[in-house]
Protein backbone atom coordinates (compact mmCIF):
# COMPACT_ATOMS: atom_id res chain seq x y z
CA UNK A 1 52.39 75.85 123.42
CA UNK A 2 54.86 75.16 120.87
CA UNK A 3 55.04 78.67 120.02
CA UNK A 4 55.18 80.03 123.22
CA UNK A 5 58.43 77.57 123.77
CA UNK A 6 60.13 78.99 120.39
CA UNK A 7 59.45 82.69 121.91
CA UNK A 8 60.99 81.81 125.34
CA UNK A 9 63.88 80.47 123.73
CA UNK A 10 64.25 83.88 121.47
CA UNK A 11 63.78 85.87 124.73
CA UNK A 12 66.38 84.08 126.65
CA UNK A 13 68.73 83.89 123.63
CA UNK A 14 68.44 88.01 122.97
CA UNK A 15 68.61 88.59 126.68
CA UNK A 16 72.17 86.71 127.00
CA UNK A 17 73.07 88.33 123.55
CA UNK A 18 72.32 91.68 125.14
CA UNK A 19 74.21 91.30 128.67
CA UNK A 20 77.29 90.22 126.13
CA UNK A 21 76.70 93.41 124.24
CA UNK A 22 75.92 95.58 127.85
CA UNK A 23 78.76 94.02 129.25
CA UNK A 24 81.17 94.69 125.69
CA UNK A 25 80.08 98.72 125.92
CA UNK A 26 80.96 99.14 129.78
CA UNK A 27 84.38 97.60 128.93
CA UNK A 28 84.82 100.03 126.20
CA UNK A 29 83.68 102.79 128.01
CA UNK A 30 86.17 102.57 130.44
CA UNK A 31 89.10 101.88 128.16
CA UNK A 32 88.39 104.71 125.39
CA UNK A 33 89.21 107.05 128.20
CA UNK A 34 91.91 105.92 128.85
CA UNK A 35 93.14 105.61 124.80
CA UNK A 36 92.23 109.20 124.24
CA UNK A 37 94.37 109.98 126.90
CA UNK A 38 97.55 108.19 125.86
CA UNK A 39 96.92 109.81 122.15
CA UNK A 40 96.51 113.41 123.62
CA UNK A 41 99.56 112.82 125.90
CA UNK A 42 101.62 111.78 122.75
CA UNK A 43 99.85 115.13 120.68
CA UNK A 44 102.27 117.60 122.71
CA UNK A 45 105.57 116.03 121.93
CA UNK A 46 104.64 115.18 118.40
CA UNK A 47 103.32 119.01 117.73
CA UNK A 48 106.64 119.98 119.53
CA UNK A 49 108.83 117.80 116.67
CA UNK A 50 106.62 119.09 113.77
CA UNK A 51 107.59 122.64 114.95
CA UNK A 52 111.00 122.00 115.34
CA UNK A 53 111.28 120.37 111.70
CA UNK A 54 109.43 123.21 110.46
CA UNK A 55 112.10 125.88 112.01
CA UNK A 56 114.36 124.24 110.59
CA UNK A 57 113.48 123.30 107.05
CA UNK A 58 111.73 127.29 107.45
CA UNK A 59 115.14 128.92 108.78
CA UNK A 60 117.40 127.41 105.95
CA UNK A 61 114.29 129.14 103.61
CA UNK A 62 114.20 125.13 101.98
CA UNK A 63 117.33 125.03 100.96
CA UNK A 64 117.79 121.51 102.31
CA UNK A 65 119.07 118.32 100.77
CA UNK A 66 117.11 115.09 102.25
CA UNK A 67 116.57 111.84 100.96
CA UNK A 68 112.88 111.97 102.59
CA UNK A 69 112.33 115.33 101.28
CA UNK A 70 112.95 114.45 97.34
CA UNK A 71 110.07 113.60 95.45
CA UNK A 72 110.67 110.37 94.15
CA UNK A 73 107.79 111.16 90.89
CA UNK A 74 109.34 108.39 88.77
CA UNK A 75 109.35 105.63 90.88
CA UNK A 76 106.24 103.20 90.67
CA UNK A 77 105.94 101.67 93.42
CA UNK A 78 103.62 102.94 96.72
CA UNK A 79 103.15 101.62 100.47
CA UNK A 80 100.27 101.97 102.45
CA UNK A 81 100.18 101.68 106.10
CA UNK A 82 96.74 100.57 107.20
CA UNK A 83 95.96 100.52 110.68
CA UNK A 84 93.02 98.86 112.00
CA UNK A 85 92.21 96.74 115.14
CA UNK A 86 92.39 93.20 116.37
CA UNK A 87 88.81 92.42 117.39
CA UNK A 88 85.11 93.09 115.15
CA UNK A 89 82.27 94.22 116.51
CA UNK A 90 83.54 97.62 115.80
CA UNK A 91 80.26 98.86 113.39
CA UNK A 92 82.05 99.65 110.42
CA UNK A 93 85.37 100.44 111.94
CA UNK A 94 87.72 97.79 110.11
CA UNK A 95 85.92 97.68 106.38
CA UNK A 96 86.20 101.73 105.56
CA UNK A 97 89.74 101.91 105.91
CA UNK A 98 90.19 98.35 104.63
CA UNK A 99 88.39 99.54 101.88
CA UNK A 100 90.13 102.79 101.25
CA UNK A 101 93.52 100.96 101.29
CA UNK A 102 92.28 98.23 98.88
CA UNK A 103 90.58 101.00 96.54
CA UNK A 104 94.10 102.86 96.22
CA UNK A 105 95.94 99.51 95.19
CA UNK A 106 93.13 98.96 92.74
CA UNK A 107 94.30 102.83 91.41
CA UNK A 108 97.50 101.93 91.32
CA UNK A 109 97.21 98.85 89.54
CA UNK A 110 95.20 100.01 86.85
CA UNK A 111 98.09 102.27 86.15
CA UNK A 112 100.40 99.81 86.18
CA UNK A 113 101.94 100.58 89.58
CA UNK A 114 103.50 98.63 92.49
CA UNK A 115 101.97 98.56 96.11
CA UNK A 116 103.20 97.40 99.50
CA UNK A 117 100.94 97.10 102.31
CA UNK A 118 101.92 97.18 106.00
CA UNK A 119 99.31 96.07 108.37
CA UNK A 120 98.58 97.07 111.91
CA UNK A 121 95.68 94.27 113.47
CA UNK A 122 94.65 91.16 112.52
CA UNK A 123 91.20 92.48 111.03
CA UNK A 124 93.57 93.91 107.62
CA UNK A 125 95.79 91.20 108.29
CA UNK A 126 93.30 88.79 107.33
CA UNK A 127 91.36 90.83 104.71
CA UNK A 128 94.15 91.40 102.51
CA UNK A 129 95.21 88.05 102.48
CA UNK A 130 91.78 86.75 101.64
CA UNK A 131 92.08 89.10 98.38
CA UNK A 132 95.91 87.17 97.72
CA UNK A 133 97.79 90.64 98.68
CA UNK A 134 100.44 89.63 101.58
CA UNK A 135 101.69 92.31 103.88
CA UNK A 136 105.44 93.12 103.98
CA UNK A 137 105.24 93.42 107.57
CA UNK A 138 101.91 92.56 109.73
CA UNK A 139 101.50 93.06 113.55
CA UNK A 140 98.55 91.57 115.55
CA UNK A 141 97.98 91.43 119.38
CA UNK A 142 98.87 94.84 119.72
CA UNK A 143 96.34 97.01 118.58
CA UNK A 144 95.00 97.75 121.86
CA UNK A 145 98.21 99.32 123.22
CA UNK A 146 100.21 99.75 120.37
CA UNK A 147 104.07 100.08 121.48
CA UNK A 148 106.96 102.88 120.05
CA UNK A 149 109.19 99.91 119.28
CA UNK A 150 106.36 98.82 116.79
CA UNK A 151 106.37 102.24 115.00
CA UNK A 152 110.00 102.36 114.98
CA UNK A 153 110.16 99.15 112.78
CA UNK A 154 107.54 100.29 110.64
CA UNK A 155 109.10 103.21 110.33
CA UNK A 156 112.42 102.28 109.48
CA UNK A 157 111.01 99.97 106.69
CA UNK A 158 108.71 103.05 105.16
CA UNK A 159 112.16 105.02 105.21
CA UNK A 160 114.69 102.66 103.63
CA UNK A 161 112.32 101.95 100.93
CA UNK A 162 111.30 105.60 100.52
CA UNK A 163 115.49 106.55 100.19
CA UNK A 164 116.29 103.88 98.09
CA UNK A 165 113.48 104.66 95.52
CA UNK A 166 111.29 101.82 95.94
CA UNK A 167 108.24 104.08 96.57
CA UNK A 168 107.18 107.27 95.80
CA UNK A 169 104.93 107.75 98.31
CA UNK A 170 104.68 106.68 101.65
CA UNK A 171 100.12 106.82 103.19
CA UNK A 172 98.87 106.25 106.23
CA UNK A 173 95.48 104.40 106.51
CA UNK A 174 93.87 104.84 109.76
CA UNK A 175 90.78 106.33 111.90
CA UNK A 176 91.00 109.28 113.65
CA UNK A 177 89.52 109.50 116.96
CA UNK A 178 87.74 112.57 117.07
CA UNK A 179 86.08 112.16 120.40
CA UNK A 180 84.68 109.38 122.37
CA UNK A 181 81.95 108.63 120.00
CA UNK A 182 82.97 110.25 116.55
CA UNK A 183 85.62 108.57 114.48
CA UNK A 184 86.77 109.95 111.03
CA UNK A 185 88.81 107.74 108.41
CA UNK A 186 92.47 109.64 107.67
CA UNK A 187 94.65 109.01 104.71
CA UNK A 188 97.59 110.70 105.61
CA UNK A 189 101.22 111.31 102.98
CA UNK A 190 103.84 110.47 105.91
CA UNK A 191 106.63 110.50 102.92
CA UNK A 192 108.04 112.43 101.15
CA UNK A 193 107.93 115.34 103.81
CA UNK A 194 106.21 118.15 101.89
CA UNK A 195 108.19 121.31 102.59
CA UNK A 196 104.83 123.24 102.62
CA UNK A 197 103.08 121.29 105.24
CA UNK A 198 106.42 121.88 107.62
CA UNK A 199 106.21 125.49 106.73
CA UNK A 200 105.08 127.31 110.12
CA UNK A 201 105.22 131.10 109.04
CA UNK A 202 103.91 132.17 112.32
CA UNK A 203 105.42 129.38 114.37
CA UNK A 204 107.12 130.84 117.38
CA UNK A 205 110.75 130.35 117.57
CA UNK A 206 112.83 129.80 120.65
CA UNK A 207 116.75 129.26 120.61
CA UNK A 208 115.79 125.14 122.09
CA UNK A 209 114.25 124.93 119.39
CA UNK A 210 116.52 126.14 116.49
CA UNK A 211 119.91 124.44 118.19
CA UNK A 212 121.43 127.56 117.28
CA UNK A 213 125.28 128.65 118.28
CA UNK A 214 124.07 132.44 116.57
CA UNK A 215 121.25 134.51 115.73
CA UNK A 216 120.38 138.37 114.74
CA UNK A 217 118.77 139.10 117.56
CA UNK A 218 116.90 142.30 115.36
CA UNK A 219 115.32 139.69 113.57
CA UNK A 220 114.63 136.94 116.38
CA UNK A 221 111.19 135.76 116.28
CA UNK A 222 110.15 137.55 113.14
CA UNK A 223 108.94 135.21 110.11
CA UNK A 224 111.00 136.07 107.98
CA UNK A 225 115.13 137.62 108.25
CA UNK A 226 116.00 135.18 110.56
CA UNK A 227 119.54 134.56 110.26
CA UNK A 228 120.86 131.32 111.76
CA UNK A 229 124.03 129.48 112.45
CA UNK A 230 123.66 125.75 112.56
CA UNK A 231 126.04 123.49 114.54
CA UNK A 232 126.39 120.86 113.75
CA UNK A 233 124.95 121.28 110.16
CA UNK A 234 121.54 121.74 108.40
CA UNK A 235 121.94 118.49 106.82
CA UNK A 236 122.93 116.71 110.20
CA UNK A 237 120.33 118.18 112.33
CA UNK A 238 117.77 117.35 109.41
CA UNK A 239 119.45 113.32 109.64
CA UNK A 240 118.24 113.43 113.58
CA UNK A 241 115.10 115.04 113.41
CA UNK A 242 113.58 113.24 110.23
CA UNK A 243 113.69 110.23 111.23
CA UNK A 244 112.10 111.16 114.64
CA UNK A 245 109.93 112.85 112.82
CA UNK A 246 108.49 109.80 111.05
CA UNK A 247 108.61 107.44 113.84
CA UNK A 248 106.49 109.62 115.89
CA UNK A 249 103.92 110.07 113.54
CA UNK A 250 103.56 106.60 113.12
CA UNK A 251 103.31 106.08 116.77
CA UNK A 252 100.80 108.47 117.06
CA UNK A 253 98.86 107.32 113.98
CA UNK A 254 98.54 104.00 116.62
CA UNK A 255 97.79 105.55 119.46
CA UNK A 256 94.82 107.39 117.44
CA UNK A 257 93.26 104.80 115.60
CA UNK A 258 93.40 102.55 119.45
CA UNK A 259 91.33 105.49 120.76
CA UNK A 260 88.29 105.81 117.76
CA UNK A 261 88.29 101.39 117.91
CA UNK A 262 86.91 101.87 121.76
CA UNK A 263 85.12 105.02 120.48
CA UNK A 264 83.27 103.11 117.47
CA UNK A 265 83.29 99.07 120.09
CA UNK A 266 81.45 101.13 122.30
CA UNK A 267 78.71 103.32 120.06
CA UNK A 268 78.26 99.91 118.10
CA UNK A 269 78.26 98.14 121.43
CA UNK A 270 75.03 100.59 122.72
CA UNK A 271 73.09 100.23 119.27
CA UNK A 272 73.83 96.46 119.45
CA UNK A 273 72.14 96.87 123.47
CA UNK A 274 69.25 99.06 122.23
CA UNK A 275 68.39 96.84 119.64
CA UNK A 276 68.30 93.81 122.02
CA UNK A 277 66.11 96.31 124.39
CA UNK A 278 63.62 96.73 121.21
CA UNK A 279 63.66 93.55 119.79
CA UNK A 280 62.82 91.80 123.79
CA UNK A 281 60.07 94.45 124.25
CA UNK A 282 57.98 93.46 120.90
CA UNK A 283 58.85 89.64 121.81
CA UNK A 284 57.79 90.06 125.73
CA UNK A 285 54.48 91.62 124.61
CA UNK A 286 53.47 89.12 122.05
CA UNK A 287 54.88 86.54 124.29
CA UNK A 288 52.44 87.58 127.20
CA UNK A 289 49.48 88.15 124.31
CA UNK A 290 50.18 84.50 123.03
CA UNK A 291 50.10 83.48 126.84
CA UNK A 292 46.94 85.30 128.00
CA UNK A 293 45.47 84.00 124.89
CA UNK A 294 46.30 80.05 125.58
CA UNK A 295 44.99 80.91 129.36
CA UNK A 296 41.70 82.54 127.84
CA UNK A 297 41.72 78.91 125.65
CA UNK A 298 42.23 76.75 128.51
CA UNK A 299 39.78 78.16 130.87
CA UNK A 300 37.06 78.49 128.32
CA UNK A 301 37.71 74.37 127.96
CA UNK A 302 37.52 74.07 131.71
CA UNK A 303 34.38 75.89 131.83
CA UNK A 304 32.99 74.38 128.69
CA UNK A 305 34.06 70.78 130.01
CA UNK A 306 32.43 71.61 133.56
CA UNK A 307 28.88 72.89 131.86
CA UNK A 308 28.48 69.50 129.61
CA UNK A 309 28.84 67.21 132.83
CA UNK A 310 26.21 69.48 134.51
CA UNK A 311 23.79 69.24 131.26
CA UNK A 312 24.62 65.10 131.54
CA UNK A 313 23.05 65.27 135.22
């Protein structure tokens, strides 16, 4: 009877682990939907700066002067961005970019290098500081529904430090939601702006886009020829957009990396709930075994009792 007790309490104890888990997956369900769609409305408008950057940077043929476009080679220092969530239970959603981040600052330290780390969710929060590395800036509660005002601060910290020669690279650490239940890890250079990444040779070029006062319209919308006037000037319209520019992929870094921790809550959540299914179909059975067997006992007692007082008559 004893064990028959210990498997009723397992049974009850995985069942109520597996509503939590059931319950966990229809919540996440719901809200990667919902994350996917905030990250593909925010795809549009940053695709739309990207292309604008690139006309520009492409029209002046890179002949620009930017403090986020010069390579900063001799300065030793590096910050990482990691972005990761608030909550577990995300399969292995937190520890491989945790563990990206933490492998470059291993790098970098073995070659006698400086790194910063910025950290989006409490998970990184509290992983780096359990390995004594504090974050320069940390943000928790937020992960969720990450905010623009939050990229805008991180932002403006990645680019003062970036144009005063503090770092020489600015990395994004984050997952990349690649549908509802595929997530792939991203470690993205957000500074300096490579020239060659902004390069758009067959980008299509509107007169919006350019801010031009004059064009040759011969050449308009060719690759290459494309003569342009800027007002006000290359270096001012690069001082608007840059910073834009940055912010926004930031922000949609966020918006990502909320969408693939509902994506990878919710696959974990359903091999949690199928494991739970398994593990209370093998107990049920040997449960009921263990049961029919102390029945079979207990009436072969009866019967045996009831035959010895008819043998005493």
């Amino acid at each position: 009877m004893s064990n028959l007790r210990e498997l009723k309490r397992r049974i009850d104890s995985i069942s109520s682990t597996r509503q939590i888990t059931r319950t966990m997956e229809m919540i996440s369900t719901a809200k990667v939907g919902e994350a996917l769609e905030r990250a593909s409305s925010a795809a549009p408008y940053k695709d739309a700066i990207t292309r604008m950057l690139a006309n520009v940077v492409d029209a002046v043929h890179g002949d620009v002067d930017h403090p986020l476009l010069v390579d900063h080679a001799n300065s030793t220092g590096e910050l990482l961005i990691v972005i990761a969530s608030d909550r577990g239970l995300a399969g292995g959603f937190n520890v491989t970019v945790q563990r990206a981040a933490e492998k470059r600052i291993k790098e970098l330290q073995a070659q006698g290098k400086k790194a910063e780390v910025i950290t989006c969710g409490a998970k990184p929060t509290e992983y780096f500081l359990a390995r004594g590395i504090t974050p320069v800036l940390h943000y928790e509660g937020i992960s969720d529904k990450p905010t623009d005002e939050q990229a805008a601060q991180i932002a403006s910290y990645a680019m003062d430090g970036y144009t005063s020669g503090s770092f020489a690279r600015v990395v994004l650490h984050y997952n990349h939601a690649q549908n509802r239940v595929q997530q792939q890890i991203v470690c993205e250079q957000l500074l300096p702006v490579q020239q060659d990444s902004l390069t758009m040779p067959n980008a299509p070029r509107t007169h919006e886009s350019l801010n031009v006062v004059g064009t040759d319209e011969s050449d308009y919308g060719h690759t290459y020829g494309l003569v342009v006037s800027f007002d006000p000037s290359p270096s001012e319209v690069l001082g608007r957009l840059m910073p834009a520019y940055v912010t926004t992929v930031i922000y949609h870094a966020l918006l990502d990396s909320a969408a693939a921790e509902h994506g990878a809550r919710r696959r974990a959540m359903n091999a949690a709930t199928d494991n739970a299914n398994a593990a209370l179909t093998t107990l049920n059975r040997t449960y009921n075994r263990s049961r029919q067997g102390s029945i079979t006992t207990e009436l072969n007692e009866i019967i045996g009792g009831a035959s010895a007082l008819e043998d005493s008559q």
